[in-house]
Protein backbone atom coordinates (compact mmCIF):
# COMPACT_ATOMS: atom_id res chain seq x y z
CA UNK A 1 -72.39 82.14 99.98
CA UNK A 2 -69.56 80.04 101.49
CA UNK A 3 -69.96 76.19 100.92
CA UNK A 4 -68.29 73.69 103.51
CA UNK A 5 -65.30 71.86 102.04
CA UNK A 6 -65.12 68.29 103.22
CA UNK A 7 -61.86 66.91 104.76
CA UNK A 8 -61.04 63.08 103.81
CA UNK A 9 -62.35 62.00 107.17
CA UNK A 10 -65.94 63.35 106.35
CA UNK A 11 -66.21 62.34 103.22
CA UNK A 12 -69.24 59.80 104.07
CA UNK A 13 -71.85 61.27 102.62
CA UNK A 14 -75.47 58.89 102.64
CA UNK A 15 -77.15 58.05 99.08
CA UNK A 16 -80.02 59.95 100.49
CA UNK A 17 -80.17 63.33 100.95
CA UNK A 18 -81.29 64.66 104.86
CA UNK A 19 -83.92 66.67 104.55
CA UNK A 20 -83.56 69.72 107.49
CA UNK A 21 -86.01 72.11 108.31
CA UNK A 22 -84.60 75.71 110.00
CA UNK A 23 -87.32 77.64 112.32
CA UNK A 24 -86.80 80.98 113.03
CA UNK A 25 -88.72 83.73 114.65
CA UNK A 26 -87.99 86.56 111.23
CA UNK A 27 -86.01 86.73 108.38
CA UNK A 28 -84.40 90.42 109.34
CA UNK A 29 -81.25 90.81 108.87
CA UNK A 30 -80.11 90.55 112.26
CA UNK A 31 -77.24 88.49 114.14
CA UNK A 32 -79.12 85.21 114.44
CA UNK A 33 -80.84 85.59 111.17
CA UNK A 34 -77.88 86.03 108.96
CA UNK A 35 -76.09 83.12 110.70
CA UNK A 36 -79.13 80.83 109.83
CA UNK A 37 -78.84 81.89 106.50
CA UNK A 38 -75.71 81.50 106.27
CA UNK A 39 -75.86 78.16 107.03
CA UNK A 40 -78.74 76.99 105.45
CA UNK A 41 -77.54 78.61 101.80
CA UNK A 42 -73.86 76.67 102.69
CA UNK A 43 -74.83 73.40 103.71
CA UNK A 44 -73.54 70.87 100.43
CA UNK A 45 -76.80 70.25 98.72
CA UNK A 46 -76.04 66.58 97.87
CA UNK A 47 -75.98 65.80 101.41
CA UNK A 48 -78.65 68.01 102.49
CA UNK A 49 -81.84 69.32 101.22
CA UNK A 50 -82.71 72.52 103.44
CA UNK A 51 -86.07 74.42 104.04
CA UNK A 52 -86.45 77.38 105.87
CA UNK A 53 -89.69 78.23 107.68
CA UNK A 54 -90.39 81.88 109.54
CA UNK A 55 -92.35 81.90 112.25
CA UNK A 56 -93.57 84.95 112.61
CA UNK A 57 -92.42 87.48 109.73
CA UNK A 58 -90.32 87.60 106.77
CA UNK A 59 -87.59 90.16 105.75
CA UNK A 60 -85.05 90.75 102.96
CA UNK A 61 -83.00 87.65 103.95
CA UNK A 62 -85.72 85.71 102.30
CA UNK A 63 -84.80 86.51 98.46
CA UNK A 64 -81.27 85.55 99.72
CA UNK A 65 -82.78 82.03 100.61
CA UNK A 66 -84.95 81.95 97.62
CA UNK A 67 -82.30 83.21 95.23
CA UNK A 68 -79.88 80.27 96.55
CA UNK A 69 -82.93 77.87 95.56
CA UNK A 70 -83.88 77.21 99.24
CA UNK A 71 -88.00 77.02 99.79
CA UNK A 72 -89.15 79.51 102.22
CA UNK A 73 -92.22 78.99 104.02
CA UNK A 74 -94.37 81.77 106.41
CA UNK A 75 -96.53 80.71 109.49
CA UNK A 76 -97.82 84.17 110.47
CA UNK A 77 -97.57 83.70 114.05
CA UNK A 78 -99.57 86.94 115.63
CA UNK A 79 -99.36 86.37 119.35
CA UNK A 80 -97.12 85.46 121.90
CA UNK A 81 -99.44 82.30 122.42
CA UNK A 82 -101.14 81.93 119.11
CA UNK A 83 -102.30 78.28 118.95
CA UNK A 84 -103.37 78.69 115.15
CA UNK A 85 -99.74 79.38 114.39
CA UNK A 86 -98.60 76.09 116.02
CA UNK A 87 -101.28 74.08 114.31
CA UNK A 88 -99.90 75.48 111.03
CA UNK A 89 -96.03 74.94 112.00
CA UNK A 90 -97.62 71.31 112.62
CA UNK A 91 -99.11 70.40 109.36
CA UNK A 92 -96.43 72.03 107.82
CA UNK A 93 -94.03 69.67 109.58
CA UNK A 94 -96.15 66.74 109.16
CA UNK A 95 -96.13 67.42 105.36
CA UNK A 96 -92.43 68.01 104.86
CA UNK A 97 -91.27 65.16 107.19
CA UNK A 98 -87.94 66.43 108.39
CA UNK A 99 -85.04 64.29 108.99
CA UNK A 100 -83.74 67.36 111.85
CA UNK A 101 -85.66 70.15 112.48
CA UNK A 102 -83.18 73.01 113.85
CA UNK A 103 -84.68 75.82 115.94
CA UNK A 104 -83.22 79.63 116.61
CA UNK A 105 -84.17 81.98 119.20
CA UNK A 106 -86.88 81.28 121.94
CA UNK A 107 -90.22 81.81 120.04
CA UNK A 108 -89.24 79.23 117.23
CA UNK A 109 -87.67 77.24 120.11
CA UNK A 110 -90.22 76.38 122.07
CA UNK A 111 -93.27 76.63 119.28
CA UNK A 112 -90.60 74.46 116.78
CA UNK A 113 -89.40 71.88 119.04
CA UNK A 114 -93.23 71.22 120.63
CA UNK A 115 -94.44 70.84 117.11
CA UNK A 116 -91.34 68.87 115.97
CA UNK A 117 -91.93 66.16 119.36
CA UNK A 118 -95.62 65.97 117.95
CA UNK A 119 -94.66 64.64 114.41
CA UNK A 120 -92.21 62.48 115.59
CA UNK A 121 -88.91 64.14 114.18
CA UNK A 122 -86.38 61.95 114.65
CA UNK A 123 -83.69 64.70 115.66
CA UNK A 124 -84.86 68.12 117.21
CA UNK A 125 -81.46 70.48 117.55
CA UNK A 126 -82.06 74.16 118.76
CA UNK A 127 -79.92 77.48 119.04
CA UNK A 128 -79.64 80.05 122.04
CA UNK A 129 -77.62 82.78 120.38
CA UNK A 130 -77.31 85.24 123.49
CA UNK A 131 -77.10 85.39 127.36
CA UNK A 132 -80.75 86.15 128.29
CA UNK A 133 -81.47 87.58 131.47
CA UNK A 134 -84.92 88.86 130.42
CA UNK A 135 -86.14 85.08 131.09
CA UNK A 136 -88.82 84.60 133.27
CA UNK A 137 -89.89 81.34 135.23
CA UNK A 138 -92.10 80.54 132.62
CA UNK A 139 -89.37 80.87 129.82
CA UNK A 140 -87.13 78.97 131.93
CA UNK A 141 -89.91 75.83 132.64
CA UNK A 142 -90.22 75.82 128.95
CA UNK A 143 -86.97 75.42 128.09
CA UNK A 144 -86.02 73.17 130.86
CA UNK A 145 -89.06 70.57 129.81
CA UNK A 146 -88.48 70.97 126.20
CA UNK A 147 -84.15 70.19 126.63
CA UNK A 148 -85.33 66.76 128.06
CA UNK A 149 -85.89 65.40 123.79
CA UNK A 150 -83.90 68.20 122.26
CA UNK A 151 -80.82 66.50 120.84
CA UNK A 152 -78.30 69.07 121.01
CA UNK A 153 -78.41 72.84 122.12
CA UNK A 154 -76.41 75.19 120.09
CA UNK A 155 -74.91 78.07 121.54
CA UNK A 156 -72.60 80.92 119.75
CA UNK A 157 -69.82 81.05 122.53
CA UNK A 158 -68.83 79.43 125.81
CA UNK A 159 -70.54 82.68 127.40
CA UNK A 160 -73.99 81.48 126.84
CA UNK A 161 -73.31 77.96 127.43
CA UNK A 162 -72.02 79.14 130.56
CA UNK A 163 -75.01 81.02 131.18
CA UNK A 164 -77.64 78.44 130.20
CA UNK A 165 -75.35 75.60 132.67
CA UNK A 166 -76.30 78.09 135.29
CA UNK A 167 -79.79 78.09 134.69
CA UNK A 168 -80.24 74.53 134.73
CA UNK A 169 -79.84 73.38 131.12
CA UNK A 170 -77.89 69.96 130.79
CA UNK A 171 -74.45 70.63 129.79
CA UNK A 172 -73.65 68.05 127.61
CA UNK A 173 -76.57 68.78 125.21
CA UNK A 174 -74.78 72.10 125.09
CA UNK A 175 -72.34 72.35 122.05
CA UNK A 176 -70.65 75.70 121.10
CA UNK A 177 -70.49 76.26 117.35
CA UNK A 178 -68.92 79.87 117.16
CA UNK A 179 -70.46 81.95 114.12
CA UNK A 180 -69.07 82.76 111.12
CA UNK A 181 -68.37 85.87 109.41
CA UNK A 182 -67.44 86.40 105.45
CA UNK A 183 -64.23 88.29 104.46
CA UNK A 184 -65.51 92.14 104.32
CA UNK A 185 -65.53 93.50 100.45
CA UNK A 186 -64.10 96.82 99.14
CA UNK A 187 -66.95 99.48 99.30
CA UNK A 188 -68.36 100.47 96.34
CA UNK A 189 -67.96 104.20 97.25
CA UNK A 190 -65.48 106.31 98.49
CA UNK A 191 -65.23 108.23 101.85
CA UNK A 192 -65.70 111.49 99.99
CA UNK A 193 -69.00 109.86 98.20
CA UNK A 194 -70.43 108.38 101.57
CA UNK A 195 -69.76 111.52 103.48
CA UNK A 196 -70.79 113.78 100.89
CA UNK A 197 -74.01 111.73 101.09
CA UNK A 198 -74.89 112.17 104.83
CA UNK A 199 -74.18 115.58 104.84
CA UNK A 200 -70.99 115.74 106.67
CA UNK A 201 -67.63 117.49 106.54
CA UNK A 202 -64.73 115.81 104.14
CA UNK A 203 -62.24 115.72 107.41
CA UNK A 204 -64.40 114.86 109.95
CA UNK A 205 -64.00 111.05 111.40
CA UNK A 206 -66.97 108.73 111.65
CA UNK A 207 -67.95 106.37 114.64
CA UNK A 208 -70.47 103.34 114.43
CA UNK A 209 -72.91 101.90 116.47
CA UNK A 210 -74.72 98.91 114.75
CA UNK A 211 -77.43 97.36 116.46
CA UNK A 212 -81.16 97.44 116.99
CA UNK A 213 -82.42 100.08 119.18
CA UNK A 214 -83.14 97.80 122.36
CA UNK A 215 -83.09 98.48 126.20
CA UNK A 216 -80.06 95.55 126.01
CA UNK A 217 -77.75 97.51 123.79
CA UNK A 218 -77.27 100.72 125.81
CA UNK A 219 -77.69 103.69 122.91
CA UNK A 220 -78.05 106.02 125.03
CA UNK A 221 -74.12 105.32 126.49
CA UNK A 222 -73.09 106.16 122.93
CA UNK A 223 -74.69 108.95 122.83
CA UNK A 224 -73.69 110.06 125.95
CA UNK A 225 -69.65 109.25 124.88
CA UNK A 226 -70.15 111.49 121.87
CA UNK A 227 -71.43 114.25 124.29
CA UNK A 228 -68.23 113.82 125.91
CA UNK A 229 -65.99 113.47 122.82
CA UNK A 230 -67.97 116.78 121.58
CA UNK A 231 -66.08 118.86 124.72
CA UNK A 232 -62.74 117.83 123.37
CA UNK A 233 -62.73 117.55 119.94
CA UNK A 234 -65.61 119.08 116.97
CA UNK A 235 -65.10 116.55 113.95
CA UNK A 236 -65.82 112.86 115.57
CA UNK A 237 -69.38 112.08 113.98
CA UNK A 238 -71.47 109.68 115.28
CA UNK A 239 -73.93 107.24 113.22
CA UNK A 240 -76.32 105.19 114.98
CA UNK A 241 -77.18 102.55 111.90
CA UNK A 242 -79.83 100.38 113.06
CA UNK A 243 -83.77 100.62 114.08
CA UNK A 244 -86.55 99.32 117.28
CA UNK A 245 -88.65 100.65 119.82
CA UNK A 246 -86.31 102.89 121.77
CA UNK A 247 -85.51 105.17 118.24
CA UNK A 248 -87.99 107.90 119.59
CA UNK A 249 -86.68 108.13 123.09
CA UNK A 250 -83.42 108.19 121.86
CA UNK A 251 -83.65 110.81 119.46
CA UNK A 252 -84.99 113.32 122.37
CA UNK A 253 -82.43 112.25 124.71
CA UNK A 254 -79.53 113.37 121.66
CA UNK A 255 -81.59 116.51 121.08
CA UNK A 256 -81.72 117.04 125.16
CA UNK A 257 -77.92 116.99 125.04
CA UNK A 258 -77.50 119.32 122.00
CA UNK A 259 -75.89 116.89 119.97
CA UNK A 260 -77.85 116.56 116.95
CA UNK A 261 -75.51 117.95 114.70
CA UNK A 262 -73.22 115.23 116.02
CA UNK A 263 -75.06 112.55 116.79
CA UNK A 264 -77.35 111.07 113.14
CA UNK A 265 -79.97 108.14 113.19
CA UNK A 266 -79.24 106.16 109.63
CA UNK A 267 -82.09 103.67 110.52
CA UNK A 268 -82.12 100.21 109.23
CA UNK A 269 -79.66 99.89 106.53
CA UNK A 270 -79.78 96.98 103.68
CA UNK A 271 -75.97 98.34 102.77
CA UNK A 272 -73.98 98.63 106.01
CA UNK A 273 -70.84 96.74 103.57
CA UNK A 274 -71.36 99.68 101.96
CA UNK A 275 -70.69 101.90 104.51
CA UNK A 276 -68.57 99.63 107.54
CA UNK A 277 -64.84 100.05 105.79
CA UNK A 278 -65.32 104.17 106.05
CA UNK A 279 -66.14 103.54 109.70
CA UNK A 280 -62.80 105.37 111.85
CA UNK A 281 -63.99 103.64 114.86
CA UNK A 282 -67.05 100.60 115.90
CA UNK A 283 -68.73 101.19 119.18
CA UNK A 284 -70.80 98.24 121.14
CA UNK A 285 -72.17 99.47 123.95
CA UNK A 286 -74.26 96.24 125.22
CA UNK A 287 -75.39 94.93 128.52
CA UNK A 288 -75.11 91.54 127.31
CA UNK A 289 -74.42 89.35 124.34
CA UNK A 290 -74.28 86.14 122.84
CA UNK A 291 -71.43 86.43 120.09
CA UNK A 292 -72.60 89.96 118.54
CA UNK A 293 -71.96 89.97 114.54
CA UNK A 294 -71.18 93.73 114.70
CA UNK A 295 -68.11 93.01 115.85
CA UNK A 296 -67.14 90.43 113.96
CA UNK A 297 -67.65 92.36 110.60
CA UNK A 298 -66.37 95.45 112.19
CA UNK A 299 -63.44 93.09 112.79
CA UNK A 300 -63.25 91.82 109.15
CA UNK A 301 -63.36 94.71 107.30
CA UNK A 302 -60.53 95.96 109.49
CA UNK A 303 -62.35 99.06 111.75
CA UNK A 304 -61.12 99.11 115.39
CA UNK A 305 -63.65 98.28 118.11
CA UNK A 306 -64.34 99.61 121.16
CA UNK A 307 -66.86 97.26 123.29
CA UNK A 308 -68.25 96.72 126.69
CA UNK A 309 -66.31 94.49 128.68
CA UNK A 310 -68.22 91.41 129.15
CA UNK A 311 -67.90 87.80 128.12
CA UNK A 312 -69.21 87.74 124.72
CA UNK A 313 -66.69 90.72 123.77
CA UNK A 314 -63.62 89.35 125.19
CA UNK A 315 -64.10 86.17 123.42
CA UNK A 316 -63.84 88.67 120.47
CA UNK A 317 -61.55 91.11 121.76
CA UNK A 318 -57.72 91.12 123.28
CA UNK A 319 -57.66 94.23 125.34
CA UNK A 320 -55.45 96.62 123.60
CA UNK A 321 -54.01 94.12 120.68
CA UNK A 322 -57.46 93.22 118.67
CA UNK A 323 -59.83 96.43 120.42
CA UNK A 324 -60.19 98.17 123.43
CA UNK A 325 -62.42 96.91 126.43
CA UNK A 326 -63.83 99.29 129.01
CA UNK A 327 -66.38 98.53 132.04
CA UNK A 328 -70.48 98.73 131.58
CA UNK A 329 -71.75 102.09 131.69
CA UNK A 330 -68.42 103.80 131.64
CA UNK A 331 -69.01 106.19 129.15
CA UNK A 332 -65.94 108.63 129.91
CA UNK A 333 -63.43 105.37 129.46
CA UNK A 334 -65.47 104.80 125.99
CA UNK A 335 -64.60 108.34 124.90
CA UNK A 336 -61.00 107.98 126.31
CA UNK A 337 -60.19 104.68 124.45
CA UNK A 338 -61.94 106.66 120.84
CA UNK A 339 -59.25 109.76 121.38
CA UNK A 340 -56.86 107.34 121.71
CA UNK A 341 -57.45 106.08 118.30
CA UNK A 342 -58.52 108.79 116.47
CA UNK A 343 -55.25 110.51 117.89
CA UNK A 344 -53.23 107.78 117.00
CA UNK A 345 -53.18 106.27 113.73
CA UNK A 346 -51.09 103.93 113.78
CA UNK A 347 -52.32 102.71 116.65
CA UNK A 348 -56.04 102.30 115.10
CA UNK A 349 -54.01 100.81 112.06
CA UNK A 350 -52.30 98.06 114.11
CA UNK A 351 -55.31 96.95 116.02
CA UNK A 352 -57.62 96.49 113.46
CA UNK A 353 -55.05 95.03 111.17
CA UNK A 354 -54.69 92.33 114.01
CA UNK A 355 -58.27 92.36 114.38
CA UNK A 356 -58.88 91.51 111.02
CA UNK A 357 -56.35 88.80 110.71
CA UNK A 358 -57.40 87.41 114.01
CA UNK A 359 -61.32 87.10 113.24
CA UNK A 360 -60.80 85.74 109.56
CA UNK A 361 -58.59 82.72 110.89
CA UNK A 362 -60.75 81.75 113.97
CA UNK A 363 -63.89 82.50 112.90
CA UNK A 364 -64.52 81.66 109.24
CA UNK A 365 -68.01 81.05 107.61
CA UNK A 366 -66.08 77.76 106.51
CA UNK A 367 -64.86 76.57 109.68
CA UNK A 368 -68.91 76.91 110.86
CA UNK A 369 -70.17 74.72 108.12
CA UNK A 370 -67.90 72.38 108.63
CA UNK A 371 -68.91 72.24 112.27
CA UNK A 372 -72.52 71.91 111.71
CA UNK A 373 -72.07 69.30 109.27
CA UNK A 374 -70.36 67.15 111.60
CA UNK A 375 -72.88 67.79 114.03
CA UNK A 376 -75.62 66.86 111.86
CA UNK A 377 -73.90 63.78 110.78
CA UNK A 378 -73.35 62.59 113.63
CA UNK A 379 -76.99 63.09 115.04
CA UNK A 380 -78.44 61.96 112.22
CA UNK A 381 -76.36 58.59 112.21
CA UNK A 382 -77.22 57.94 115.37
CA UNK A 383 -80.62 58.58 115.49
């Protein structure tokens, strides 16, 4: 893992090491998890002694955590309100006596910071990594009253802090902190090896859609664009790497169009590196997102993308220089914007090339650290 390299003005670094406790819902390997990790395995550790506490379930990111000497600790939340899983987060809390206790996602949000306020943590920082329309009045009274202590709100892009100013949170607790993403390495097979592997045909091109199978990321739009792509052309390939609750419904809606033999469900995947760099084109399809990770590795290991045009993405993406933008829902522009780089090589070669170079100078895993380390400094000074 990347470690933060101090400049000469933040070289003060206290006798005392901080001790910060990260809350998060899981430990999947998903966007928010792997930036938390990220960050908690790269903070310097004679500054900093880290703990990491999930709220609700582990995942494989914990031996990450555990192998890079971080403790790991499970609460076992069960319910949406579980008040045996707060008590626990409490005591736990109380025993470890945090300097800063940092909170991800809205579960360990508002169950972290409550418990956090209880014990008396001197500095309570959270994270909203994604515009969340799904919010309720409920969702949005907790937040609201729990913002009031919270010293700083992290958010991934100036998208959701947009988004979060418009739903009342106080803007200048609202600090953007872009994520990071690692340089991509060389796969350990070849093309011939992976596509040998899945079945498929040695000069047939492959297309990637890399997200968990949610209402919010649109599947079905990919789906529908290979459909499309399928009347044109008979070697574009479609792989649908991720899992959730839509999978089933999904699957009968490909088989509905007659598009299995095009269209393949990989599942969760513990080696999409593996697989990412053989990738001719990266579809995201979402309604909405916060700063989506996909495309940032798609990005770094120098595949072209071809994303919904919404804030998030063209944060990311320079129409027609870094990736290709096309409007919600527009399935037939999504298919237009693939022939156009499947057709033309040099093209795809250009973009992603500029992709790549683009991504790895603005958003480096470094460049994060650093970032948080100021932040914490600062808070934790002035506490």
């Amino acid at each position: 893992m990347a470690k933060v390299k101090l400049t000469k003005s933040s070289e003060k670094v206290s006798t005392m090491r901080s001790r910060i406790l990260q809350i998060i819902p899981s430990l999947d390997r998903a966007g928010a998890e792997k930036q938390m990790t990220l960050l908690a395995t790269g903070l310097p550790r004679e500054e900093f002694e880290v703990h990491v506490c999930a709220l609700t379930r582990s995942g494989p990111l914990e031996n990450e955590l555990r192998q890079a000497g971080i403790p790991v600790h499970l609460i076992g939340k069960r319910w949406r309100a579980d008040p045996q899983a707060y008590w626990r987060l409490r005591r736990l809390i109380a025993k470890l006596r945090p300097d800063l206790v940092h909170t991800w996602l809205f579960a360990a949000n508002a169950y972290g910071r409550q418990a956090a306020f209880a014990c008396r943590v001197p500095v309570v920082v959270a994270s909203e990594r994604c515009e969340d329309p799904w919010k309720g009045v409920l969702e949005w009274l907790i937040d609201r009253w729990l913002a009031r202590k919270t010293a700083r709100i992290v958010v991934n892009s100036q998208a959701v802090r947009n988004f979060y100013i418009r739903y009342g949170l106080p803007r200048d607790k609202l600090v953007v902190i872009p994520n990071g993403v690692m340089p991509a390495e060389p796969s350990p097979v070849s093309r011939q090896e992976l596509l040998a592997e899945l079945g498929l045909p040695e000069n047939c091109y492959l297309v990637g859609v890399i997200a968990r199978l949610w209402p919010q990321k649109r599947i079905k739009d990919a789906i529908w664009a290979a459909d499309l792509l399928k009347v044109i052309r008979d070697d574009v390939h479609l792989l649908i790497i991720g899992d959730g609750p839509q999978r089933d419904r999904l699957q009968r809606f490909r088989d509905q169009c007659r598009i299995r033999d095009k269209v393949h469900f990989l599942g969760h995947r513990e080696d999409v590196p593996r697989i990412l760099p053989h990738l001719d084109v990266v579809w995201s399809t979402s309604a909405y997102e916060g700063q989506s990770n996909a495309i940032m590795e798609a990005m770094a290991a120098g595949v072209p993308v071809v994303a919904t045009d919404i804030p998030a993405s063209r944060e990311l993406l320079q129409h027609g220089v870094t990736g290709f933008l096309f409007p919600l829902g527009d399935r037939a522009t999504l298919a237009r914007y693939t022939q156009k780089l499947l057709c033309d090589r040099e093209l795809a070669r250009r973009i992603a090339q500029a992709a790549q170079q683009y991504v790895l100078t603005h958003f480096s895993v470094n460049t994060m650290l650093h970032r948080y380390v100021e932040l914490y400094r600062e808070l934790l000074e002035n506490r």
